[in-house]
C-alpha atoms as a PDB file:
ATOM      1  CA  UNK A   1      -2.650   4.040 -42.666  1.00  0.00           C
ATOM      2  CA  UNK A   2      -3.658   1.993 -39.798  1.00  0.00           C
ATOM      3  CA  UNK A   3      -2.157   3.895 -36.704  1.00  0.00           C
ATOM      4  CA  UNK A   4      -2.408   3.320 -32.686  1.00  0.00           C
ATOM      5  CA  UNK A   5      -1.862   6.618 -30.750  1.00  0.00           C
ATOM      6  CA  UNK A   6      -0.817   6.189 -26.891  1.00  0.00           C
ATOM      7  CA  UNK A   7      -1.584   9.435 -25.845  1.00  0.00           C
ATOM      8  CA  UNK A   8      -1.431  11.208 -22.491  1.00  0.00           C
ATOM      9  CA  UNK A   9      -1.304  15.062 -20.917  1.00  0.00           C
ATOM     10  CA  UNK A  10      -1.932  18.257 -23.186  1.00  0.00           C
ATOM     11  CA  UNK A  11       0.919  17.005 -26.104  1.00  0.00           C
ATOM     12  CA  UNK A  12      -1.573  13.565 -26.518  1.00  0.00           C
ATOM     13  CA  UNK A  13      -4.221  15.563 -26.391  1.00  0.00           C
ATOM     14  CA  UNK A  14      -3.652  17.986 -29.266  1.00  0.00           C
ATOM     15  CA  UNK A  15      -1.888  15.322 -31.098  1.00  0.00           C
ATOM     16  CA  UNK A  16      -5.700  13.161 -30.424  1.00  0.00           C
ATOM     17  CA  UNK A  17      -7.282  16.360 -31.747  1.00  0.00           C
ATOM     18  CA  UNK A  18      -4.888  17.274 -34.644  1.00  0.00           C
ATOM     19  CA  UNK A  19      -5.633  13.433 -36.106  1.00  0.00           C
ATOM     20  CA  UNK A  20      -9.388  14.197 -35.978  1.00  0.00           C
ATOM     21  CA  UNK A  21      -9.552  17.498 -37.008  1.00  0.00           C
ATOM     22  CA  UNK A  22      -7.537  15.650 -40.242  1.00  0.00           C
ATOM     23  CA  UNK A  23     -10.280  12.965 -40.236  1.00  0.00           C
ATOM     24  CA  UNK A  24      -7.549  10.762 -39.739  1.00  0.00           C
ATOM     25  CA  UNK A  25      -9.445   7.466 -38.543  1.00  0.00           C
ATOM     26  CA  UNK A  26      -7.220   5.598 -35.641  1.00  0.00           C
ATOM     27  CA  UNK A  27      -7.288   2.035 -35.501  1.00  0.00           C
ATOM     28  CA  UNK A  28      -7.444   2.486 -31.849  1.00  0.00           C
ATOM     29  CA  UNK A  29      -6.519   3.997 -29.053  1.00  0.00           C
ATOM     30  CA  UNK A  30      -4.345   3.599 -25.871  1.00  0.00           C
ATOM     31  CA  UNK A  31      -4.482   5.918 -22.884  1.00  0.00           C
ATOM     32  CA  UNK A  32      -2.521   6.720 -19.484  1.00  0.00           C
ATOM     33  CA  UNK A  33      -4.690   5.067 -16.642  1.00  0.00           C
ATOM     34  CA  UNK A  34      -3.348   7.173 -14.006  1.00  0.00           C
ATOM     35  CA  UNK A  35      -4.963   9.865 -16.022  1.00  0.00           C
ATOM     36  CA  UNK A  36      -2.484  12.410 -14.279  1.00  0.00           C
ATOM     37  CA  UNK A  37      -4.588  15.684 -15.868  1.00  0.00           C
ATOM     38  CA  UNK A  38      -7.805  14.531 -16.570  1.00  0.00           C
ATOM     39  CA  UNK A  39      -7.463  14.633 -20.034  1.00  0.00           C
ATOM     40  CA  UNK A  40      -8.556  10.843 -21.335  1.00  0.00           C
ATOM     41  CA  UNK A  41     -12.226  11.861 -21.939  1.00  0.00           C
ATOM     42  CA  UNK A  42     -11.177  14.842 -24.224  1.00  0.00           C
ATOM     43  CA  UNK A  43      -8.653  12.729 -25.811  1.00  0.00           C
ATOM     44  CA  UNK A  44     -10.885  10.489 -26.594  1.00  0.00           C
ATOM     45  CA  UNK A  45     -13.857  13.275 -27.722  1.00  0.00           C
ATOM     46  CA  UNK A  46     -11.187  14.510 -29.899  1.00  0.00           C
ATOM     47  CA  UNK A  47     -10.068  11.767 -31.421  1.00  0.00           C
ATOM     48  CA  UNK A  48     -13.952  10.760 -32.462  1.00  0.00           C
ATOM     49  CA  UNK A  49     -13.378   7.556 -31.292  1.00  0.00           C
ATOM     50  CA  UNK A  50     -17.095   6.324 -29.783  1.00  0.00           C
ATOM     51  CA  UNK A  51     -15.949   2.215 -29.670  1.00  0.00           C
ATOM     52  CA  UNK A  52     -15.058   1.346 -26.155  1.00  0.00           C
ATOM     53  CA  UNK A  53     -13.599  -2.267 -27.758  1.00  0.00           C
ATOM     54  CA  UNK A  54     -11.101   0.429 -29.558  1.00  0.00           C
ATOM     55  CA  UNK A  55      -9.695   2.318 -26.753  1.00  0.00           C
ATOM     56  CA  UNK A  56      -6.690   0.784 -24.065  1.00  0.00           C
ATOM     57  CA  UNK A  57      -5.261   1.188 -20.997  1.00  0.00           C
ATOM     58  CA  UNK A  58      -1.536   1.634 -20.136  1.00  0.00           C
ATOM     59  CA  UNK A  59      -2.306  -0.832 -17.175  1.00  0.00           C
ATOM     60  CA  UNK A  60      -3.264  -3.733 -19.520  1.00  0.00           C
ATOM     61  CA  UNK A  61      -0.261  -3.542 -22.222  1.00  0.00           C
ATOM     62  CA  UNK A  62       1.290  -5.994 -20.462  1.00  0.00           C
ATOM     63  CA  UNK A  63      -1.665  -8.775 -21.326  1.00  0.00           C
ATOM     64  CA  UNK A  64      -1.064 -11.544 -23.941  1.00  0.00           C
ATOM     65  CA  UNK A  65      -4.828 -10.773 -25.008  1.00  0.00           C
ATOM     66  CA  UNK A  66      -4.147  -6.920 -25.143  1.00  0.00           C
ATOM     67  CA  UNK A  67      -1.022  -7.797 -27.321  1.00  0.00           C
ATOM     68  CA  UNK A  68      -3.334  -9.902 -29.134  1.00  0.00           C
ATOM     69  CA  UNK A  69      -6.456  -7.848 -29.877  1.00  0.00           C
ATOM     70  CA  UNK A  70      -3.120  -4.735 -31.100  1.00  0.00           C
ATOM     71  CA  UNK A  71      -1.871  -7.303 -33.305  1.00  0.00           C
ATOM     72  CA  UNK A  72      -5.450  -7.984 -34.894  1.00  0.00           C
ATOM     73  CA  UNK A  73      -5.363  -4.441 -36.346  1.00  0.00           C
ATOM     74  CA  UNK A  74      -2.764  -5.206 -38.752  1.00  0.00           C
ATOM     75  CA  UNK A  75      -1.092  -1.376 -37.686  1.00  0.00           C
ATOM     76  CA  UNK A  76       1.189   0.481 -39.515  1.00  0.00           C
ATOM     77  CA  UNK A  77       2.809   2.722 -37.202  1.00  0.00           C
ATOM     78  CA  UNK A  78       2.603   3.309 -33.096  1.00  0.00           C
ATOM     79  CA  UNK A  79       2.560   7.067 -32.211  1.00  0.00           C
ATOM     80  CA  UNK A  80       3.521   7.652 -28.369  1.00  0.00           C
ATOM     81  CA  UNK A  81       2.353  11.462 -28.232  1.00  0.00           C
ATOM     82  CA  UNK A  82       4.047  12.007 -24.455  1.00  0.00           C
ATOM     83  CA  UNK A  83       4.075   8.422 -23.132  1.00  0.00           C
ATOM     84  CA  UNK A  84       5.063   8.388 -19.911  1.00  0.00           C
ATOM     85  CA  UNK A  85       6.173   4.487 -20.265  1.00  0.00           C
ATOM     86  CA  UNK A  86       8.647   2.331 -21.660  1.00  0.00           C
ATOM     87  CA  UNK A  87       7.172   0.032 -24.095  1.00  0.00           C
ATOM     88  CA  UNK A  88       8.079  -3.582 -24.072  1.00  0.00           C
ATOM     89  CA  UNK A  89       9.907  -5.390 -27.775  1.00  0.00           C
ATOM     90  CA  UNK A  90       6.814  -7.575 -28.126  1.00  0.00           C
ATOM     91  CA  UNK A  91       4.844  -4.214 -28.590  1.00  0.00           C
ATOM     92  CA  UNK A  92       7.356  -2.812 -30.062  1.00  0.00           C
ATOM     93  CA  UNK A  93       7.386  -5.065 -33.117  1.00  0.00           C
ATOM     94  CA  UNK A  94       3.558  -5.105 -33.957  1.00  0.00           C
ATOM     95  CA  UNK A  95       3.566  -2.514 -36.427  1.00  0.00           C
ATOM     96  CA  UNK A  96       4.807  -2.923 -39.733  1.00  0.00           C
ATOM     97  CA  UNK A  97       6.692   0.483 -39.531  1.00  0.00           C
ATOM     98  CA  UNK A  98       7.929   0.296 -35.721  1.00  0.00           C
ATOM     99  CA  UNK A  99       6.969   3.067 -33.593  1.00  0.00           C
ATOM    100  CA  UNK A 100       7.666   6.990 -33.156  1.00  0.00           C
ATOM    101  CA  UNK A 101       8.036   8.429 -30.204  1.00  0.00           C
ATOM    102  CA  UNK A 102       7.723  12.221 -29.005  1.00  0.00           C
ATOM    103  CA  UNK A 103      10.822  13.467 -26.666  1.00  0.00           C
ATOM    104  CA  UNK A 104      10.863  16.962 -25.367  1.00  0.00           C
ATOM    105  CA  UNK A 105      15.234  17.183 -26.035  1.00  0.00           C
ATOM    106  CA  UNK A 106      17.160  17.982 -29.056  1.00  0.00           C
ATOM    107  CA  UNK A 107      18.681  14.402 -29.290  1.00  0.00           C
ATOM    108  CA  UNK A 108      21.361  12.841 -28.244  1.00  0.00           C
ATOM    109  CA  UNK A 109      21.648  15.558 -25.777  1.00  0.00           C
ATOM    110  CA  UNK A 110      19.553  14.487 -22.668  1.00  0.00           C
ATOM    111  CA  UNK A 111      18.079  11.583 -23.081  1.00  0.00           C
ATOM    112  CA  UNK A 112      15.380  10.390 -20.460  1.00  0.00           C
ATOM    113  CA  UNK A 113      13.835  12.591 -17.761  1.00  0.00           C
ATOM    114  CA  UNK A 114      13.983  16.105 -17.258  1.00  0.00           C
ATOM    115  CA  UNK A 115      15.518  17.024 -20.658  1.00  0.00           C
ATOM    116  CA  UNK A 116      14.307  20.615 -19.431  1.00  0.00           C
ATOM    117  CA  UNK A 117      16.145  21.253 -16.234  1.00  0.00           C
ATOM    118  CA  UNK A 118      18.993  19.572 -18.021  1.00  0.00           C
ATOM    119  CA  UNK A 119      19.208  21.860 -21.077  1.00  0.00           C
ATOM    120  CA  UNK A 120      19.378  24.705 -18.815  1.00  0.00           C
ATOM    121  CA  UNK A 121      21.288  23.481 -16.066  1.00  0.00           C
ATOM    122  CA  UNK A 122      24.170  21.975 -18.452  1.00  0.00           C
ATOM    123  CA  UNK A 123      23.903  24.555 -21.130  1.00  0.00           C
ATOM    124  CA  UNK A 124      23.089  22.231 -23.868  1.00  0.00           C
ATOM    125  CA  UNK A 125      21.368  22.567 -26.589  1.00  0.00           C
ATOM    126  CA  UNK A 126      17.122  22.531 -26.394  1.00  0.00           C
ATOM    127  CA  UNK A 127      14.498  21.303 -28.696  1.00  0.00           C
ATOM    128  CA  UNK A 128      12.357  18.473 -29.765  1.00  0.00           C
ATOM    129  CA  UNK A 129      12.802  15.106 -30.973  1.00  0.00           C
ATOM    130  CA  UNK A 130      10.628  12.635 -33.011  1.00  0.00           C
ATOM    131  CA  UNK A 131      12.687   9.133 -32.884  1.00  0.00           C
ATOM    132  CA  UNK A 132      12.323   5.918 -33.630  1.00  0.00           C
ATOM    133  CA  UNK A 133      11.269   3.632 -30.638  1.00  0.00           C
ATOM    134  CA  UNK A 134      13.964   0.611 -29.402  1.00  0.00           C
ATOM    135  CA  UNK A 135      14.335  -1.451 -26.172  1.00  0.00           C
ATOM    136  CA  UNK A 136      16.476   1.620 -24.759  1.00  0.00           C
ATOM    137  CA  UNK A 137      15.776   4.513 -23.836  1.00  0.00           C
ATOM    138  CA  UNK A 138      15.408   7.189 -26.330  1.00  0.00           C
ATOM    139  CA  UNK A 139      18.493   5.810 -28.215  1.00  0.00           C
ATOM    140  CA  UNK A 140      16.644   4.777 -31.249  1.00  0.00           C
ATOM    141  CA  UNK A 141      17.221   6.597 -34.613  1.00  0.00           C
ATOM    142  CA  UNK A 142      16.413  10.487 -35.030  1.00  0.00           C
ATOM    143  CA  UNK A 143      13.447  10.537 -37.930  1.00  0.00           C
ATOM    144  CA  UNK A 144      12.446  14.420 -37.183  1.00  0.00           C
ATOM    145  CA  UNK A 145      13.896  17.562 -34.801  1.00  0.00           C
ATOM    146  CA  UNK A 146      12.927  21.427 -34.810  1.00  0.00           C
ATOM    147  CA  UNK A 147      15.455  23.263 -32.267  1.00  0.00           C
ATOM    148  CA  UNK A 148      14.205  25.606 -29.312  1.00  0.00           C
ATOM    149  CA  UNK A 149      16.176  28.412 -28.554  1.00  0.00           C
ATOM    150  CA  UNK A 150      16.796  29.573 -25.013  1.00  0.00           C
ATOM    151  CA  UNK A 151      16.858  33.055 -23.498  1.00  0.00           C
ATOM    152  CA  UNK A 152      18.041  33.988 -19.998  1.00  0.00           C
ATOM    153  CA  UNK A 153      14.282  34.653 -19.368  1.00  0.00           C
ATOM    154  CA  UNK A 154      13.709  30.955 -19.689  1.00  0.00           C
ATOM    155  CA  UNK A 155      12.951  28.514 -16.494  1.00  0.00           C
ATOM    156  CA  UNK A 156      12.245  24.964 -16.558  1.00  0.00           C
ATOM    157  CA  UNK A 157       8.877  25.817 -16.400  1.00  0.00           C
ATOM    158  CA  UNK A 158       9.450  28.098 -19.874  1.00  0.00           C
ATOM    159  CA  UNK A 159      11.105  25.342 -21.418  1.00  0.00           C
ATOM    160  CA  UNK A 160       8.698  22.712 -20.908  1.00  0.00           C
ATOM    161  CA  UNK A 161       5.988  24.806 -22.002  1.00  0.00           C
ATOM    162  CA  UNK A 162       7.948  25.615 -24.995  1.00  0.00           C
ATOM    163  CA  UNK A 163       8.263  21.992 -25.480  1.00  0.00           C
ATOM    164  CA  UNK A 164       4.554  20.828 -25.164  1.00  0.00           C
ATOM    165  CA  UNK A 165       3.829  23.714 -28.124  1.00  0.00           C
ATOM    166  CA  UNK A 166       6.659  22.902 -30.283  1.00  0.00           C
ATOM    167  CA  UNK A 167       5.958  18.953 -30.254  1.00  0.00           C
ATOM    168  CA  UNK A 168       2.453  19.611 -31.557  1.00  0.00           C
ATOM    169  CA  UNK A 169       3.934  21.975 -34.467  1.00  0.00           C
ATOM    170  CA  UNK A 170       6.493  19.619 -35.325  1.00  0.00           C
ATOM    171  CA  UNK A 171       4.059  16.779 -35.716  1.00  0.00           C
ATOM    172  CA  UNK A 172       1.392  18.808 -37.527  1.00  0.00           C
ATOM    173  CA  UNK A 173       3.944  20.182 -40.150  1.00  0.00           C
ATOM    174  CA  UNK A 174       5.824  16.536 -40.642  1.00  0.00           C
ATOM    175  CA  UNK A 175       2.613  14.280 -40.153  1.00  0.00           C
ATOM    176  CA  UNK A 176       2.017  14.377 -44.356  1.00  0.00           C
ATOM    177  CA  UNK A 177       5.371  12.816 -44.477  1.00  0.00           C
ATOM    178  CA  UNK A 178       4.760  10.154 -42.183  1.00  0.00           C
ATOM    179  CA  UNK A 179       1.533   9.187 -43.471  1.00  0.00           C
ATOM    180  CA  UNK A 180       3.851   8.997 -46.929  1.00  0.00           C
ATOM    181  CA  UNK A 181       5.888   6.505 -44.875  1.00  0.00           C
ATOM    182  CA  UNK A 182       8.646   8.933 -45.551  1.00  0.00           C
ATOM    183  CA  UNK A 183      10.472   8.639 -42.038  1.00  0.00           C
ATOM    184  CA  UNK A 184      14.065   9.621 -42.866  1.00  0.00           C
ATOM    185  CA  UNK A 185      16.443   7.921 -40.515  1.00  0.00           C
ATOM    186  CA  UNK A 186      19.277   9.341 -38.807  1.00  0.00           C
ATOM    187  CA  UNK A 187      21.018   6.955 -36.114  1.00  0.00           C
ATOM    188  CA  UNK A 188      22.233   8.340 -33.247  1.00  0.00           C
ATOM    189  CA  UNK A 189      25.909   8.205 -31.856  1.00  0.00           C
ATOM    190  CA  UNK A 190      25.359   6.210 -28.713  1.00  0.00           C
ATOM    191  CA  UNK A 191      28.835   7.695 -27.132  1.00  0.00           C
ATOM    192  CA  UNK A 192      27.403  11.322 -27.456  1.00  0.00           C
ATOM    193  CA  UNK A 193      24.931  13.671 -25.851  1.00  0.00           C
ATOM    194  CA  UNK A 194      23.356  12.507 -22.305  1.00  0.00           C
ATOM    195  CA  UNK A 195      21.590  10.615 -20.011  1.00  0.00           C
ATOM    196  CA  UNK A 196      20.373  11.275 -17.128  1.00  0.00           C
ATOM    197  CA  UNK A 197      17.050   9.013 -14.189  1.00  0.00           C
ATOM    198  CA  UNK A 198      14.617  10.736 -12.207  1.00  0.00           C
ATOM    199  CA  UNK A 199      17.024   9.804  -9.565  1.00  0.00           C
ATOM    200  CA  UNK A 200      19.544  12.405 -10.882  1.00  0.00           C
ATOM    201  CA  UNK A 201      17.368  15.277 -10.195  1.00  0.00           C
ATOM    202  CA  UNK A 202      17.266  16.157  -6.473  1.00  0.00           C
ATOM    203  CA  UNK A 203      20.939  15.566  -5.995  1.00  0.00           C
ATOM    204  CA  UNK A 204      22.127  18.133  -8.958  1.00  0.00           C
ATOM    205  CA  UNK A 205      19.530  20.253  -7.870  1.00  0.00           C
ATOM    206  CA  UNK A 206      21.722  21.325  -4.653  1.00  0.00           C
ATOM    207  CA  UNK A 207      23.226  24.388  -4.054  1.00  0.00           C
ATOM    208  CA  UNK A 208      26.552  23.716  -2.380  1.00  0.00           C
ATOM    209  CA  UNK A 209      26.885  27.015   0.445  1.00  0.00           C
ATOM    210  CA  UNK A 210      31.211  26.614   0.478  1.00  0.00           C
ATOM    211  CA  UNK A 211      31.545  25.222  -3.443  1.00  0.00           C
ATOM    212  CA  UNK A 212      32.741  28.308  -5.969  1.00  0.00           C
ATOM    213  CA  UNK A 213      30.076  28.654  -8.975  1.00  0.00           C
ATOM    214  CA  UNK A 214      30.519  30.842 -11.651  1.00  0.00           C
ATOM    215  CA  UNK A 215      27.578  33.396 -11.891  1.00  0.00           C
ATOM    216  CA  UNK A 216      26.485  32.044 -15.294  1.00  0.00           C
ATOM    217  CA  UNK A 217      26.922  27.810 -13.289  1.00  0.00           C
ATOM    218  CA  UNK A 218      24.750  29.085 -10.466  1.00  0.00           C
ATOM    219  CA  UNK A 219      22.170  30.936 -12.165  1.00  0.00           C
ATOM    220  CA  UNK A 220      21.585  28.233 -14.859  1.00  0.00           C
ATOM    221  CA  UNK A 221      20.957  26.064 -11.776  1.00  0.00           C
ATOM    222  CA  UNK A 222      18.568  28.159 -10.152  1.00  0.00           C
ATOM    223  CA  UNK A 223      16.300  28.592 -13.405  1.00  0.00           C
ATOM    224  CA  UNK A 224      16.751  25.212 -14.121  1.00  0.00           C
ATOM    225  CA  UNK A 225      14.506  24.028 -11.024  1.00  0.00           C
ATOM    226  CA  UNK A 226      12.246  26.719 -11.218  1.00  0.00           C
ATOM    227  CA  UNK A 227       9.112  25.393 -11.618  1.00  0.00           C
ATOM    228  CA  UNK A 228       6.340  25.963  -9.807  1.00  0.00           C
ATOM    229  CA  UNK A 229       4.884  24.228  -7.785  1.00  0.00           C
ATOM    230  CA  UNK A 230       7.677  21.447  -7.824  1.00  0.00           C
ATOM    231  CA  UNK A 231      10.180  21.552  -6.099  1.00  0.00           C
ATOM    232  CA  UNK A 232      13.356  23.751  -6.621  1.00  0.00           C
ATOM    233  CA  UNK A 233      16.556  24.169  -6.429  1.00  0.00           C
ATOM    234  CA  UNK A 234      18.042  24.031  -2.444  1.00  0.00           C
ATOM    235  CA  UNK A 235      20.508  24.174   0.114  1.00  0.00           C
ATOM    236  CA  UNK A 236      20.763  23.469   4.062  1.00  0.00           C
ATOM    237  CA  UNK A 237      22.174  25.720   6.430  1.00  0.00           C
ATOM    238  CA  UNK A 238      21.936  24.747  10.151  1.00  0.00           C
ATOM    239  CA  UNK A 239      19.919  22.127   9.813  1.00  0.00           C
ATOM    240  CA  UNK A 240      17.443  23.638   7.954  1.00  0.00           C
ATOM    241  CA  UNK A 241      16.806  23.104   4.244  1.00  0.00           C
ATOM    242  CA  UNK A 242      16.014  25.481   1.683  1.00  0.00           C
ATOM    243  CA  UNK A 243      14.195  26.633  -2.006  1.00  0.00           C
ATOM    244  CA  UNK A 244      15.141  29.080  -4.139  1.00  0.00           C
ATOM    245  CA  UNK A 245      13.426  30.538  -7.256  1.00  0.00           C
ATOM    246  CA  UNK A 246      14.767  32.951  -9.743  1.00  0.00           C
ATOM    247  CA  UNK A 247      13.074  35.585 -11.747  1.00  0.00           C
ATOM    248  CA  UNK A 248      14.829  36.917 -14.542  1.00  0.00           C
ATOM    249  CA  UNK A 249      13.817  39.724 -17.298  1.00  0.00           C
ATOM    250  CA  UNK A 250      15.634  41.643 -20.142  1.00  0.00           C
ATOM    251  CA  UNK A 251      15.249  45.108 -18.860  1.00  0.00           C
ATOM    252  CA  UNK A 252      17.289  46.797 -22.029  1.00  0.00           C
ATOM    253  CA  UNK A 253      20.077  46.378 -24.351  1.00  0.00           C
ATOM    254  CA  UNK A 254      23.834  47.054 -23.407  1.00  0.00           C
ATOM    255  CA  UNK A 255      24.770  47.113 -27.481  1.00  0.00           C
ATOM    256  CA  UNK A 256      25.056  50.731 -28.567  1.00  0.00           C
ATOM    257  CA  UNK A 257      25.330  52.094 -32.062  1.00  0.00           C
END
């Protein structure tokens, strides 16, 4: 199977290194030029990769010539192992079987950024999603999904983490299938689950001082945002704005015999 990976951060890398260990040879190989934690040269070590002319940049996707030299490798099937990007329908449409993406939600529910502060914050349900890739935004149809379940322990830090290790499972236990080209297809309900932009963060991330919360509303909020070292959940009093960070731990059972 002739297969592109676009990979970036830790889930690209273990995906690069899963591939290799499986002496799975990619046809090539594009990577995140804003290299965000200097992971491209062990992606690229791990994928065993030693042609420069095989490996990309997300900065040049946009190129008639990079289309071009993608198109020339007659591929299969794209793999975008924690893409930060939206890919364009020209791409799109190079491979014969389309293009699977990697999305840290239990789709529908939360589509687009910060599925984990979401999960928590609305009390929906957590997990992650292999999907087929479409002009939108991870609306395409549902191909593979392994739930996550939550605790009141977890954080949007916990989640995420949770996330990044439960990707790489899911694509190591279903990757014999797709190299089968066995990609079951489940479309997705466009009028259910969520939505949310980057843009939607900060605002729902504030901690109205005169609103009424439940205790279950409020604390959902404050583990939502906790993630350090971004920024968390907030209020302003006086003038003044801020943070606040929860901590919370199962200390013992109230069931009794």
């Amino acid at each position: 199977m002739n297969i592109a990976l676009f990979a970036a951060d830790e889930v690209g890398y273990e995906t690069a290194k899963f591939l290799g260990e499986e002496n799975e040879s990619l046809s090539c190989l594009v990577l995140d030029v804003k290299d965000r934690k200097q992971l491209n040269q062990g992606i690229i070590t791990v994928s065993g990769l030693v042609d420069q002319e095989l490996i990309f940049y997300s900065d040049t996707l946009s190129k008639p010539e990079t289309l071009e030299r993608l198109s020339a490798f007659s591929l299969d099937l794209i793999i975008l192992s924690w893409w930060p990007y939206i890919i364009k329908e020209d791409l799109i449409n190079i491979p014969r079987m389309g293009c699977l993406n990697f999305h840290p939600s239990l789709l529908p529910d939360n589509r687009g950024k910060d599925p984990n502060f979401w999960a928590l914050k609305d009390d929906t349900p957590f997990g992650v999603t292999i999907h087929c890739v479409t002009t939108g935004i991870d609306d395409g149809d549902i191909v593979f999904q392994k739930p996550i379940e939550k605790t009141w322990e977890d954080t949007g830090q916990s989640l995420y983490e949770k996330s990044v290790a439960e990707m790489v499972a899911l694509f190591r236990s279903v990757f014999p299938q797709i190299k089968r080209g066995n990609l079951p297809r489940h479309p997705q309900e466009q009028d259910e689950g969520s939505f949310h932009l980057r843009k939607h963060l900060h605002p729902a991330s504030e901690i109205d001082l005169d609103a009424t919360y439940t205790g279950r509303t409020l604390l959902n909020l404050i583990r939502a945002r906790t993630f350090p070292p971004y920024p968390a959940a907030w209020f302003v009093e006086n003038g003044k704005k801020y943070e606040v960070r929860i901590h919370i731990t199962e200390v013992e059972s109230t069931l009794r015999d």
